[in-house]
PDB file of N, CA and C in Angstrom:
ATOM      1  N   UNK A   1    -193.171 -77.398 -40.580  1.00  0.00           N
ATOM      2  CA  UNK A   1    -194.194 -76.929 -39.666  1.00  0.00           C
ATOM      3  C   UNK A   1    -195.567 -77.260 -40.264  1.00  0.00           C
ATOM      4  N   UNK A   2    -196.131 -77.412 -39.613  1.00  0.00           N
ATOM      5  CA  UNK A   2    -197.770 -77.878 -39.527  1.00  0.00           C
ATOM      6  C   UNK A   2    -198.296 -76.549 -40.358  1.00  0.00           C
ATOM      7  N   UNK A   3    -199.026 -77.001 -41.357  1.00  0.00           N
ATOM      8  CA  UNK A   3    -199.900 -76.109 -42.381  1.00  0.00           C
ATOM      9  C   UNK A   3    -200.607 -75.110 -41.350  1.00  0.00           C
ATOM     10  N   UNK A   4    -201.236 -76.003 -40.337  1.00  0.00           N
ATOM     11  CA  UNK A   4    -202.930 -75.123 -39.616  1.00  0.00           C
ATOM     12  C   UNK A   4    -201.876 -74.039 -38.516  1.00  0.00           C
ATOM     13  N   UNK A   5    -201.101 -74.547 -38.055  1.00  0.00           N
ATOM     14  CA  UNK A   5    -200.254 -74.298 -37.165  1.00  0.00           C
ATOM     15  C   UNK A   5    -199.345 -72.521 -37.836  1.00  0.00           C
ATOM     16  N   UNK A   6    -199.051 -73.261 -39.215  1.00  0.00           N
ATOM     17  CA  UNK A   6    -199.111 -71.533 -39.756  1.00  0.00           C
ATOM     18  C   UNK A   6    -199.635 -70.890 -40.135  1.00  0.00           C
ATOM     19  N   UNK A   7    -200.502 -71.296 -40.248  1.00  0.00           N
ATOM     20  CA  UNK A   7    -201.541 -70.320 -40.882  1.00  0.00           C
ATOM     21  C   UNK A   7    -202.093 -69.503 -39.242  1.00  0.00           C
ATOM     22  N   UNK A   8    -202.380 -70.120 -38.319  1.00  0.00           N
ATOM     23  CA  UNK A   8    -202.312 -69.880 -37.076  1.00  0.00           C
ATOM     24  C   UNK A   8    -201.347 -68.799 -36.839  1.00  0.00           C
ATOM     25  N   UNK A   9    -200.295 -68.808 -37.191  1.00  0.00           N
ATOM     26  CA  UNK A   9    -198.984 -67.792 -36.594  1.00  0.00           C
ATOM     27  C   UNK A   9    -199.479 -66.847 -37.756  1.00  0.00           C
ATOM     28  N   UNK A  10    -199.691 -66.683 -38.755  1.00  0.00           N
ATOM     29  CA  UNK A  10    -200.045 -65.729 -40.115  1.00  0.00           C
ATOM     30  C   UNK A  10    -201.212 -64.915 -39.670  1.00  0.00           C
ATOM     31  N   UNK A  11    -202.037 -65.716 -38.673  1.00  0.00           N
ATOM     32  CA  UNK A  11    -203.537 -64.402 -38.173  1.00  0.00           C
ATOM     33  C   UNK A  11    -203.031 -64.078 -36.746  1.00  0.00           C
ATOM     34  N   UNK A  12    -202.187 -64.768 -36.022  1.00  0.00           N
ATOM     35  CA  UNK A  12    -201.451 -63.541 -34.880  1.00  0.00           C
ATOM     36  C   UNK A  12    -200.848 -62.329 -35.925  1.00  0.00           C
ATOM     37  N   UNK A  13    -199.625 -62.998 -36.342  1.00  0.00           N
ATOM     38  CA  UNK A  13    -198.985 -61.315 -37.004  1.00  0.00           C
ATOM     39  C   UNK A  13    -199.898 -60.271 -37.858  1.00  0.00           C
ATOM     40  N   UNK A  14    -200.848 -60.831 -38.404  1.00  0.00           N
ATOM     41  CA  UNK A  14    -201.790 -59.916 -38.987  1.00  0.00           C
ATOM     42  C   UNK A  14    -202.712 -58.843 -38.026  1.00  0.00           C
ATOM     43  N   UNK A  15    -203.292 -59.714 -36.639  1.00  0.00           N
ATOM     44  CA  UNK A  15    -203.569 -59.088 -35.741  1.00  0.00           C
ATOM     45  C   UNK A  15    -203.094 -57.954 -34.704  1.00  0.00           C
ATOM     46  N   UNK A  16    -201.365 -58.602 -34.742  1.00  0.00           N
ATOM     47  CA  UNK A  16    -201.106 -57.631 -34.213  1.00  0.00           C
ATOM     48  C   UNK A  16    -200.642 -56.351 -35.116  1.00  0.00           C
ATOM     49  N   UNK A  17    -200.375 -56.404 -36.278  1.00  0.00           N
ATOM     50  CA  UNK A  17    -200.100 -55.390 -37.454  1.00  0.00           C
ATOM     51  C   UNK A  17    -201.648 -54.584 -37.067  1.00  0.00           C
ATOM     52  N   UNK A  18    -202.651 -55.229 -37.108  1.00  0.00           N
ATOM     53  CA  UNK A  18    -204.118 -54.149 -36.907  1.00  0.00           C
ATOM     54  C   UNK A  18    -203.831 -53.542 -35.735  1.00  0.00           C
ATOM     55  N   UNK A  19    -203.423 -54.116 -34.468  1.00  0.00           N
ATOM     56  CA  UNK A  19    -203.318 -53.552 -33.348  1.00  0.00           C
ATOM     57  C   UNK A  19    -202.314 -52.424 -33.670  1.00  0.00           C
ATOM     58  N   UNK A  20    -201.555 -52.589 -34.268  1.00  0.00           N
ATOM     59  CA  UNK A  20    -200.594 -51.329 -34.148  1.00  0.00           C
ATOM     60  C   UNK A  20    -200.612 -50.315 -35.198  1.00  0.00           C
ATOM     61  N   UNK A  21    -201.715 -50.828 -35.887  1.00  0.00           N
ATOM     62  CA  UNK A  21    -201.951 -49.295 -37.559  1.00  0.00           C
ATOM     63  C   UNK A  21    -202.849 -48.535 -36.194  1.00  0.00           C
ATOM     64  N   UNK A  22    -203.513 -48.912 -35.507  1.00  0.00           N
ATOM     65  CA  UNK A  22    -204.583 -47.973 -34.580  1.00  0.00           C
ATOM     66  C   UNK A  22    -203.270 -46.937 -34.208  1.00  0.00           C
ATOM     67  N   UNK A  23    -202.194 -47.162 -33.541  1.00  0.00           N
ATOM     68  CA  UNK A  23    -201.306 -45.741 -33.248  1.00  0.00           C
ATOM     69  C   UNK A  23    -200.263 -45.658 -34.211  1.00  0.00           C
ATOM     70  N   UNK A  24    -200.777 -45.546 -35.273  1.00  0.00           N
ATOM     71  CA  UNK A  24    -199.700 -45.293 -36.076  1.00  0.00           C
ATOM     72  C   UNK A  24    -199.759 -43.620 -36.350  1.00  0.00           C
ATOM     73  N   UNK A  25    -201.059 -42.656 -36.237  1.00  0.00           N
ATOM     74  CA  UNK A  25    -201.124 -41.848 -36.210  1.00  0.00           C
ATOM     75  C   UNK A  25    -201.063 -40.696 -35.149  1.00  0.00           C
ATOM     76  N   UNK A  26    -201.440 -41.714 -34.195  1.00  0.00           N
ATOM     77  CA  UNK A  26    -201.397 -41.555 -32.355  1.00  0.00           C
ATOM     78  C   UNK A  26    -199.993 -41.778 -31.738  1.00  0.00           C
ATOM     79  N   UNK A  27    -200.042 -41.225 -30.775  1.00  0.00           N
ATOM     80  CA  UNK A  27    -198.678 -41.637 -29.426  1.00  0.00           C
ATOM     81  C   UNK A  27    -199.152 -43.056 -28.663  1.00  0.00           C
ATOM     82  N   UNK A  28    -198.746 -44.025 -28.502  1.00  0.00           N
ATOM     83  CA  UNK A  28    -199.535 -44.764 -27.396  1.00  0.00           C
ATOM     84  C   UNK A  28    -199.413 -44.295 -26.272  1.00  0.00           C
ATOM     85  N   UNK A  29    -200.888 -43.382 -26.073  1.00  0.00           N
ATOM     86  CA  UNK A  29    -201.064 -43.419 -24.561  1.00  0.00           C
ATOM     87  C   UNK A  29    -201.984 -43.820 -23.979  1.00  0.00           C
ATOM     88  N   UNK A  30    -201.718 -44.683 -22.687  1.00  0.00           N
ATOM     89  CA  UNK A  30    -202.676 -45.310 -22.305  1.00  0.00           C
ATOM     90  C   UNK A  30    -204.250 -44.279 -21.686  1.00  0.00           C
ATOM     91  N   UNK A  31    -203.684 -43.411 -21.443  1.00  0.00           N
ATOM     92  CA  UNK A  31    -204.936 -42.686 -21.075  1.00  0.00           C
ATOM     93  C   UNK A  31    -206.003 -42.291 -22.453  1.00  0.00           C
ATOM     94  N   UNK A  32    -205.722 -41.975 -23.409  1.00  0.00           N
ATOM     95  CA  UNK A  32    -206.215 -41.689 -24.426  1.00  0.00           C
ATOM     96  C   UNK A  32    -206.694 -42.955 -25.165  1.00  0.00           C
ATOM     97  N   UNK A  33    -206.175 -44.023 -24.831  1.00  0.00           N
ATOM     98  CA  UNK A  33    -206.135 -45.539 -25.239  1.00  0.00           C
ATOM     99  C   UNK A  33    -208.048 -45.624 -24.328  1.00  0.00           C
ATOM    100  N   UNK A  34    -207.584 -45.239 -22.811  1.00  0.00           N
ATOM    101  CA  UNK A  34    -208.854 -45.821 -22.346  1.00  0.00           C
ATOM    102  C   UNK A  34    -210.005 -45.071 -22.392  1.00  0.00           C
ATOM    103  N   UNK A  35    -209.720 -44.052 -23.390  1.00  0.00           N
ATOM    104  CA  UNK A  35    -210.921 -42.907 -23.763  1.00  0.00           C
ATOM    105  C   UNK A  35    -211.402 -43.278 -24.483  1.00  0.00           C
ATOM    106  N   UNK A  36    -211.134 -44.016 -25.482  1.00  0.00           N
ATOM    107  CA  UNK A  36    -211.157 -44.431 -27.242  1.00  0.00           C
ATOM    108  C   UNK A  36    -212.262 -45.571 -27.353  1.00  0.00           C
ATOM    109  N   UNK A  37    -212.820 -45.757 -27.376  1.00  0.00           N
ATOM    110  CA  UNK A  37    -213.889 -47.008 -26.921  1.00  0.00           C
ATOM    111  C   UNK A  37    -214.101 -47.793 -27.849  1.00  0.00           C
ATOM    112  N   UNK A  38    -213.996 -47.211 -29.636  1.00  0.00           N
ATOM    113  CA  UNK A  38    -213.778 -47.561 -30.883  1.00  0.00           C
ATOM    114  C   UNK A  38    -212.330 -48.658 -30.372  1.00  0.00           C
ATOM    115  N   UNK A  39    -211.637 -48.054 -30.272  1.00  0.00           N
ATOM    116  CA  UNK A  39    -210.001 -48.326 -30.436  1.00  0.00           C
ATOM    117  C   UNK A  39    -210.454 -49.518 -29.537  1.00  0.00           C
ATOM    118  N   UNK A  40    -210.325 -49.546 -28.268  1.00  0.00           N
ATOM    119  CA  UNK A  40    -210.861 -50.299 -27.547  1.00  0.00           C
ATOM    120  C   UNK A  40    -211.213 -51.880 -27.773  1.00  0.00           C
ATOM    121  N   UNK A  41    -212.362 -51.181 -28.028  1.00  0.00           N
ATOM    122  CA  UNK A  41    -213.158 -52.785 -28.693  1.00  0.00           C
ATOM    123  C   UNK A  41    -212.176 -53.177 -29.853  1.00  0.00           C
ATOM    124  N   UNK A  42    -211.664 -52.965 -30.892  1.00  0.00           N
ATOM    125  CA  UNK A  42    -210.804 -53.106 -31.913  1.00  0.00           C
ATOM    126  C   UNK A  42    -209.325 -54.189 -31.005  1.00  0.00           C
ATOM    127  N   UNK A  43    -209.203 -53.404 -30.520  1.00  0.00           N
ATOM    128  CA  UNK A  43    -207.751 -54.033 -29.941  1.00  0.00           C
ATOM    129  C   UNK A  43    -208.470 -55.516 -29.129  1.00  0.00           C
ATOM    130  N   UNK A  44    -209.472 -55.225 -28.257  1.00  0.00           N
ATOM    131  CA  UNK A  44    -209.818 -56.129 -27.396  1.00  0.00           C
ATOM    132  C   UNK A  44    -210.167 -57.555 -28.746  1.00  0.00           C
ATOM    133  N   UNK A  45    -211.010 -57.158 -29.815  1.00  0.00           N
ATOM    134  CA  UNK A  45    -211.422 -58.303 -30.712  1.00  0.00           C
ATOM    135  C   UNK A  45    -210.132 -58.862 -31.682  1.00  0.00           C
ATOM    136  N   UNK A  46    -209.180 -58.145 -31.629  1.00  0.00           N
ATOM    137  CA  UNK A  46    -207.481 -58.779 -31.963  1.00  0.00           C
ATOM    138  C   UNK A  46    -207.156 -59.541 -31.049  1.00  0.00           C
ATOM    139  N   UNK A  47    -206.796 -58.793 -29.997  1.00  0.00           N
ATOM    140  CA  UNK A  47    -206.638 -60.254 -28.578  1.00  0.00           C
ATOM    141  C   UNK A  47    -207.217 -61.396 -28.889  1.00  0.00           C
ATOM    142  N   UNK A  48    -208.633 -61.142 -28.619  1.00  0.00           N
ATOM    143  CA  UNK A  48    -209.604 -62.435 -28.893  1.00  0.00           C
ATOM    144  C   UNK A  48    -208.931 -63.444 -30.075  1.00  0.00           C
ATOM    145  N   UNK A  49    -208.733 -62.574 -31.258  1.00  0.00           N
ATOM    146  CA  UNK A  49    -208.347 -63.413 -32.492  1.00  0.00           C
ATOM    147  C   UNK A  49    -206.667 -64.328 -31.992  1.00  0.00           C
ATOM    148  N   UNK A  50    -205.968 -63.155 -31.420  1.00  0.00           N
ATOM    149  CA  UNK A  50    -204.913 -63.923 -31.066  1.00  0.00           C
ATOM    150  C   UNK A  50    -204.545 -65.230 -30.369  1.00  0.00           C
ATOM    151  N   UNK A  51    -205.379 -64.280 -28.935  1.00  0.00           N
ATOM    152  CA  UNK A  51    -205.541 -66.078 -28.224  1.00  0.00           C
ATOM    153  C   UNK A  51    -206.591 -67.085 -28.316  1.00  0.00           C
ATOM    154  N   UNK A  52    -207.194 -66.910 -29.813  1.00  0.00           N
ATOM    155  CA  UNK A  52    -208.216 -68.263 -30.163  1.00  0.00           C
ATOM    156  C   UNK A  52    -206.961 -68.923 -31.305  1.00  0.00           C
ATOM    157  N   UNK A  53    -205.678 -68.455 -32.146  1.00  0.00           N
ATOM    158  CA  UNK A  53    -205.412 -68.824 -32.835  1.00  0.00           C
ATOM    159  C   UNK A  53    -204.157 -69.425 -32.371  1.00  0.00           C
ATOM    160  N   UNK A  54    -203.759 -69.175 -30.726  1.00  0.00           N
ATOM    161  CA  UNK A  54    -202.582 -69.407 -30.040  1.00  0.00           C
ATOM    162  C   UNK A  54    -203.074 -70.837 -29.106  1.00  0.00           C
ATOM    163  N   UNK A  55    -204.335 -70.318 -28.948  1.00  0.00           N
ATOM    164  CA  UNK A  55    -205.189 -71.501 -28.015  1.00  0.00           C
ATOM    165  C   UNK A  55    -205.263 -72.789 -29.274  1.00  0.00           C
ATOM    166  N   UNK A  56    -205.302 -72.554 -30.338  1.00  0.00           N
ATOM    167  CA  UNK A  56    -205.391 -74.116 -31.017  1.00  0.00           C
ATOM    168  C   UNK A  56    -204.039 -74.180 -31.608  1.00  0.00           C
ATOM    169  N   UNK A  57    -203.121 -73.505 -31.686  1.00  0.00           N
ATOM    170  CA  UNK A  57    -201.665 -73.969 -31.525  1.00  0.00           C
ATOM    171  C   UNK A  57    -200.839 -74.880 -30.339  1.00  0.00           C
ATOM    172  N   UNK A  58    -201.244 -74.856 -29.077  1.00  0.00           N
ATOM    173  CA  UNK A  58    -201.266 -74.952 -27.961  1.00  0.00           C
ATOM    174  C   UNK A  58    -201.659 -75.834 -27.823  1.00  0.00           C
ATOM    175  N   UNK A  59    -202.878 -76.485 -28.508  1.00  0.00           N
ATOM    176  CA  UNK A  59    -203.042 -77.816 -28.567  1.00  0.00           C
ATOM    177  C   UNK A  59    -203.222 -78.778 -29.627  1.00  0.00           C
ATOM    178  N   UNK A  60    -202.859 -78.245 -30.562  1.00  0.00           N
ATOM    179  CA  UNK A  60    -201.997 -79.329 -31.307  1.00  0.00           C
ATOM    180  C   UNK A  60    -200.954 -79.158 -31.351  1.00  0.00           C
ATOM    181  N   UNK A  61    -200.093 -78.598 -30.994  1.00  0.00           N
ATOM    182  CA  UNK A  61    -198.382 -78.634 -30.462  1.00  0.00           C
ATOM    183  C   UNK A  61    -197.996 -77.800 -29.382  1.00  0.00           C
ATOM    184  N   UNK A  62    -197.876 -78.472 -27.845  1.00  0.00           N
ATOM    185  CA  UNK A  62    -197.528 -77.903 -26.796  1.00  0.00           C
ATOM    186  C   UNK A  62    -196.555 -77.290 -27.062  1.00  0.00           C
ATOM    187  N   UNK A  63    -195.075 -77.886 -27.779  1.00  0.00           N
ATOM    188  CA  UNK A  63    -193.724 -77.556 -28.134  1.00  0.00           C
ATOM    189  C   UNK A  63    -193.709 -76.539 -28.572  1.00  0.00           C
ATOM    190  N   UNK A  64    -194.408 -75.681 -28.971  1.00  0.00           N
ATOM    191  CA  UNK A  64    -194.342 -74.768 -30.043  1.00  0.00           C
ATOM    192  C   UNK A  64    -194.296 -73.329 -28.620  1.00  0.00           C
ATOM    193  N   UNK A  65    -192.949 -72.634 -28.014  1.00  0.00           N
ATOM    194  CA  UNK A  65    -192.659 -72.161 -27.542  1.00  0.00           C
ATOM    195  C   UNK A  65    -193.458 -70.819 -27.520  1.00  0.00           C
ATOM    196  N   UNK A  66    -193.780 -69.837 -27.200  1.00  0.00           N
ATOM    197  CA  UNK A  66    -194.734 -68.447 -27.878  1.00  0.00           C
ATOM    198  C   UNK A  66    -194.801 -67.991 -26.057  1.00  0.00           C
ATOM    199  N   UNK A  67    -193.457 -66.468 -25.619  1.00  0.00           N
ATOM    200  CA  UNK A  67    -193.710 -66.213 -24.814  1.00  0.00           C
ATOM    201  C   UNK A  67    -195.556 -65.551 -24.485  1.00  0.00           C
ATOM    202  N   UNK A  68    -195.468 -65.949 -22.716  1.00  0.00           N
ATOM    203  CA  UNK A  68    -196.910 -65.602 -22.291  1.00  0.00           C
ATOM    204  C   UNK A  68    -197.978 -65.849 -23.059  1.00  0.00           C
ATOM    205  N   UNK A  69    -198.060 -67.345 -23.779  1.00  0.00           N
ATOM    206  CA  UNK A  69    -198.814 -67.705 -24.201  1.00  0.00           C
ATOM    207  C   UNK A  69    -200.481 -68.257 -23.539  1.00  0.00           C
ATOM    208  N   UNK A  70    -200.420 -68.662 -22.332  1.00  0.00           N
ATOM    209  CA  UNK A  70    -200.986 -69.177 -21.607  1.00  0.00           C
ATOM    210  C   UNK A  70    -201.758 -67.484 -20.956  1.00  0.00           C
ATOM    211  N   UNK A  71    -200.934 -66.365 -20.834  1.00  0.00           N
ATOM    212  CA  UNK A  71    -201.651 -65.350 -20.214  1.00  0.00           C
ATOM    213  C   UNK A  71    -202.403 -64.866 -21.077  1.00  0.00           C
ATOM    214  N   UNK A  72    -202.114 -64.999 -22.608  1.00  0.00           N
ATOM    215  CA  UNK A  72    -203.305 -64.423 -23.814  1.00  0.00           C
ATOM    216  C   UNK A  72    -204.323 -65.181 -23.827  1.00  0.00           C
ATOM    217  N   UNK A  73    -204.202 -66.661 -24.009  1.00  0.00           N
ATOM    218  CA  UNK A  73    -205.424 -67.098 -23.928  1.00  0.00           C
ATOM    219  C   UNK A  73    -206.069 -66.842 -22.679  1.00  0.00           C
ATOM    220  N   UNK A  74    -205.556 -66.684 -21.800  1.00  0.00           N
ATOM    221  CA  UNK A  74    -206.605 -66.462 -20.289  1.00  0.00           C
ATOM    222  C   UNK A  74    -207.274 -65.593 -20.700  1.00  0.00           C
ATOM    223  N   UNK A  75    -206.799 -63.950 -20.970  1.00  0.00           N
ATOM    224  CA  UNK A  75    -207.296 -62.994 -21.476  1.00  0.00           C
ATOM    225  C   UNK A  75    -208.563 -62.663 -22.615  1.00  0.00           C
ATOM    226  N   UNK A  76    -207.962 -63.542 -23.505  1.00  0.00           N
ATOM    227  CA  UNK A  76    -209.119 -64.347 -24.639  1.00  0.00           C
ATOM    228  C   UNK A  76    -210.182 -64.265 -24.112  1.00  0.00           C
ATOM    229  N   UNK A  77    -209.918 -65.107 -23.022  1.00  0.00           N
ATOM    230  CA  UNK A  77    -211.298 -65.859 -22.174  1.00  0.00           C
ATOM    231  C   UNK A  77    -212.148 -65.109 -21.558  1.00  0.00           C
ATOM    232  N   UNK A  78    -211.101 -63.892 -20.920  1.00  0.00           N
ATOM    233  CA  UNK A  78    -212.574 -63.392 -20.084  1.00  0.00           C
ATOM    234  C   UNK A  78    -212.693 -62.127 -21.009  1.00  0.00           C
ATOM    235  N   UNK A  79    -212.106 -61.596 -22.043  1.00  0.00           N
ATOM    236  CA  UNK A  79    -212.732 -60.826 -22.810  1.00  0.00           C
ATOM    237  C   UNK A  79    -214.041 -61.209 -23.474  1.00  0.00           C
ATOM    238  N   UNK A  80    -213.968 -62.579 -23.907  1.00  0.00           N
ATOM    239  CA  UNK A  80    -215.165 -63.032 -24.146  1.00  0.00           C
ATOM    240  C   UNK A  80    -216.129 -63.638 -23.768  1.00  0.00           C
ATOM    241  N   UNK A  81    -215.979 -64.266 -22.429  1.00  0.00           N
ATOM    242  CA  UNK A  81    -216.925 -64.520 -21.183  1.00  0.00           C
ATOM    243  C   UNK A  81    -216.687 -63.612 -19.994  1.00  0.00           C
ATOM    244  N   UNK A  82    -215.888 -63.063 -19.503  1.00  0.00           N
ATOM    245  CA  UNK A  82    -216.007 -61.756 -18.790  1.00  0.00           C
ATOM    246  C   UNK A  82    -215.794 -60.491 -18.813  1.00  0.00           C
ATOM    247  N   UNK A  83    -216.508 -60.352 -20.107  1.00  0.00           N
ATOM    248  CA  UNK A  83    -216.372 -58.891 -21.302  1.00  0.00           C
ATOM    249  C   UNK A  83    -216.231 -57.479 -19.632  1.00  0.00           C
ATOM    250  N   UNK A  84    -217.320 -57.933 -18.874  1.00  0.00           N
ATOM    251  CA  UNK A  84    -217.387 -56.965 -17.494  1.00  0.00           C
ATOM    252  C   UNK A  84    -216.050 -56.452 -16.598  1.00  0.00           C
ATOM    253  N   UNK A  85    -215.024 -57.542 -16.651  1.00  0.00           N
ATOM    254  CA  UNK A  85    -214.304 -57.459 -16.058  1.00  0.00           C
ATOM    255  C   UNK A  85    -212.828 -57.373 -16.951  1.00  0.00           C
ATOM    256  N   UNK A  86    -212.938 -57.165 -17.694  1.00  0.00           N
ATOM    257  CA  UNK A  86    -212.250 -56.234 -18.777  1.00  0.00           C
ATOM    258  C   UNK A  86    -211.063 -55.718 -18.144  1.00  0.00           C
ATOM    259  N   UNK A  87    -209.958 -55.492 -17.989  1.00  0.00           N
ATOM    260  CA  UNK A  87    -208.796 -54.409 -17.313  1.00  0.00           C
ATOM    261  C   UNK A  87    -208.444 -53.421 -18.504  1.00  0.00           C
ATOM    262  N   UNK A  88    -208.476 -52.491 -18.884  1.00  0.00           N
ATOM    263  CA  UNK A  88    -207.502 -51.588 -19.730  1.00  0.00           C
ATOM    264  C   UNK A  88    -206.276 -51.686 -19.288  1.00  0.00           C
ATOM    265  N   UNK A  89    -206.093 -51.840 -17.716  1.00  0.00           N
ATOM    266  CA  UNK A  89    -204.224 -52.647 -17.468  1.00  0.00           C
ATOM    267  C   UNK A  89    -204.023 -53.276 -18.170  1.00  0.00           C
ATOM    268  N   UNK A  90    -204.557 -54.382 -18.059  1.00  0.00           N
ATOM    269  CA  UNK A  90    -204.144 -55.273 -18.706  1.00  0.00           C
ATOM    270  C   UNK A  90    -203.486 -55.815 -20.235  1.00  0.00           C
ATOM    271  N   UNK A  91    -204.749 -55.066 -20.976  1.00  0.00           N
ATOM    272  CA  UNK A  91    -204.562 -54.609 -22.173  1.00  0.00           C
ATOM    273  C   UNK A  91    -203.776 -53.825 -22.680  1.00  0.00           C
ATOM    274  N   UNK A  92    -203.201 -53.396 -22.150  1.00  0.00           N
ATOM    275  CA  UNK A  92    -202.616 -51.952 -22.136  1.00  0.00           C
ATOM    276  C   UNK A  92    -201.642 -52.855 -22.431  1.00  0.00           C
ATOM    277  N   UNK A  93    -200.894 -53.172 -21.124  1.00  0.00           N
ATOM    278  CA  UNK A  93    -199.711 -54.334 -21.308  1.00  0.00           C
ATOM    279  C   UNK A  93    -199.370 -54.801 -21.575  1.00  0.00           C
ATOM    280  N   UNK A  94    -200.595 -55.698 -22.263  1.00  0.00           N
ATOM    281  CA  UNK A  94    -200.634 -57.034 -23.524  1.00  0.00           C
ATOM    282  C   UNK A  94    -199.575 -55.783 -24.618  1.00  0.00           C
ATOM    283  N   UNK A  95    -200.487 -54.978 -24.994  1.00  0.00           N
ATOM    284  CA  UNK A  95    -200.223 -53.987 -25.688  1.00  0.00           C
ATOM    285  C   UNK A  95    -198.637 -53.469 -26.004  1.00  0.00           C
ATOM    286  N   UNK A  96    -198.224 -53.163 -25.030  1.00  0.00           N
ATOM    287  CA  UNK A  96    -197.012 -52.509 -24.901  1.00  0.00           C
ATOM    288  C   UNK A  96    -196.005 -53.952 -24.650  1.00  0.00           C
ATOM    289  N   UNK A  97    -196.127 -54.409 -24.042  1.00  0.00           N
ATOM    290  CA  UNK A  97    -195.077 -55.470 -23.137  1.00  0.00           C
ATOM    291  C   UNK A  97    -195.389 -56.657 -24.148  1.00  0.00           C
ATOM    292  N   UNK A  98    -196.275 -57.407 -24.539  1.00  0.00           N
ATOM    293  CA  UNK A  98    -196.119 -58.705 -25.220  1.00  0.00           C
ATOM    294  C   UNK A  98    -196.219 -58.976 -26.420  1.00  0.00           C
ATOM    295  N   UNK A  99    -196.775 -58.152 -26.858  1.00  0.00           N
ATOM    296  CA  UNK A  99    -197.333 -58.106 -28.471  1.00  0.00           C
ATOM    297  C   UNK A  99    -196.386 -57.950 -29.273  1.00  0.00           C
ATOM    298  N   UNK A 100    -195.062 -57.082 -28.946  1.00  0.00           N
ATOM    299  CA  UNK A 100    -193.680 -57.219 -29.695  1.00  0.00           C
ATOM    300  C   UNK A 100    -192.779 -57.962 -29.517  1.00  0.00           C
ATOM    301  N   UNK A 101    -192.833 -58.278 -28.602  1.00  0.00           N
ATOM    302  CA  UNK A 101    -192.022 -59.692 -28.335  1.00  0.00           C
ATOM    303  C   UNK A 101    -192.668 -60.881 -28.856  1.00  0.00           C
ATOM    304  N   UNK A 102    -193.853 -60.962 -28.750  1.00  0.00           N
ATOM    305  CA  UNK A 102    -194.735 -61.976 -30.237  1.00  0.00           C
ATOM    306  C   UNK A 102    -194.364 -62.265 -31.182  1.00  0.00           C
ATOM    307  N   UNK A 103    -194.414 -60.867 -31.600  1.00  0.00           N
ATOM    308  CA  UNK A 103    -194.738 -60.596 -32.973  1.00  0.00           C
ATOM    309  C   UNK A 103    -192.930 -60.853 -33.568  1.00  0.00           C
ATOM    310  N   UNK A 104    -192.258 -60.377 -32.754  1.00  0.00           N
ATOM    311  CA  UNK A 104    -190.539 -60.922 -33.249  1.00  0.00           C
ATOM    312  C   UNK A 104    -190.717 -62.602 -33.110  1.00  0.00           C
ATOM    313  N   UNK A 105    -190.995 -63.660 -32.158  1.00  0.00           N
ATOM    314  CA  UNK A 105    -190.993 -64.626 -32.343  1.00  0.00           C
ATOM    315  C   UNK A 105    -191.693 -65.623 -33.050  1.00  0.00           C
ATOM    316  N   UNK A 106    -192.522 -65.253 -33.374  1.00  0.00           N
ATOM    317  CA  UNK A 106    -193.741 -65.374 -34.645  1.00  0.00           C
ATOM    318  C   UNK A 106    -192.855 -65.215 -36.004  1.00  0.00           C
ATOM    319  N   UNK A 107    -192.148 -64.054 -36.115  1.00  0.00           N
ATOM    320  CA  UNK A 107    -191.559 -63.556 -37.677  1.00  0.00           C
ATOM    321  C   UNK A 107    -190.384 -64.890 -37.814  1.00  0.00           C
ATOM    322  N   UNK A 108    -189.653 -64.968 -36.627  1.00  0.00           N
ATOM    323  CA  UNK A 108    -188.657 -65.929 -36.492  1.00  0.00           C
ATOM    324  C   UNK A 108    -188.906 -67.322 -36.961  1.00  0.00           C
ATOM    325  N   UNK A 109    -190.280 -68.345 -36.157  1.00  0.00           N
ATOM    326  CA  UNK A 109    -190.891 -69.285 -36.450  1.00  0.00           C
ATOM    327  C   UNK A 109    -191.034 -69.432 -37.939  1.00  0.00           C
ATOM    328  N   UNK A 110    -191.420 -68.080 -38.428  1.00  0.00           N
ATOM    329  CA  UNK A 110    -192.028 -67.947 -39.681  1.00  0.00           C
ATOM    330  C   UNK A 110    -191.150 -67.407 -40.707  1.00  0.00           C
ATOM    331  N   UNK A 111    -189.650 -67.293 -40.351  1.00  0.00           N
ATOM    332  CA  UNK A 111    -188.666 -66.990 -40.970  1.00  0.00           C
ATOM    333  C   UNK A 111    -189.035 -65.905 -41.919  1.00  0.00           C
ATOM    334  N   UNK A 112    -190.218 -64.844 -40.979  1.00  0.00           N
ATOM    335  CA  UNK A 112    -190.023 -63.355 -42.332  1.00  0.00           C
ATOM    336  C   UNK A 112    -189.429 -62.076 -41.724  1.00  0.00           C
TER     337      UNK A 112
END
């Protein structure tokens, strides 16, 4: 595997490890999630990190399989050009629904 390419998969799993020390003391709930504005921004600037480090995986190797890859970087995008239009759905979801299923296929790629 491509050096940049892992090191790439090494700042997803790190990101999402930050995303998930935030409830390690907490329940994830989304209501309390969209109270948290700290937490918030935190999770939202992991995303960002994720799908800027999935977005240049993506193109230097299409092959490189990574479910809902294409919906993080979208997300990426308008977190950081349409910070306004923001969903806490969304996030939320990323949250719950994709980020562990990532983060298992990431460990796999990365045989840890």
């Amino acid at each position: 595997m491509n050096i940049e390419i892992q090191t790439w998969l090494y700042d997803i799993i790190k990101a999402i490890g930050e995303i998930e020390s935030f409830f390690e003391d907490i329940p994830k709930n989304f209501f309390a999630y969209q109270n948290d504005l700290k937490t918030k921004r935190a999770v939202e600037r992991n995303i960002e990190i994720i799908g800027d480090a999935m977005n240049r995986i993506l193109q230097l190797d299409g092959s490189i399989a990574l479910s809902n890859s294409r919906k993080i970087v979208d997300t990426r995008n308008r977190i950081i050009h349409g910070y306004d239009n923001v969903s806490d759905d969304i996030i939320w979801g990323i949250i719950i629904k994709q980020l562990p299923l990532l983060k298992l296929e990431i460990e796999k790629l990365l045989a840890i």
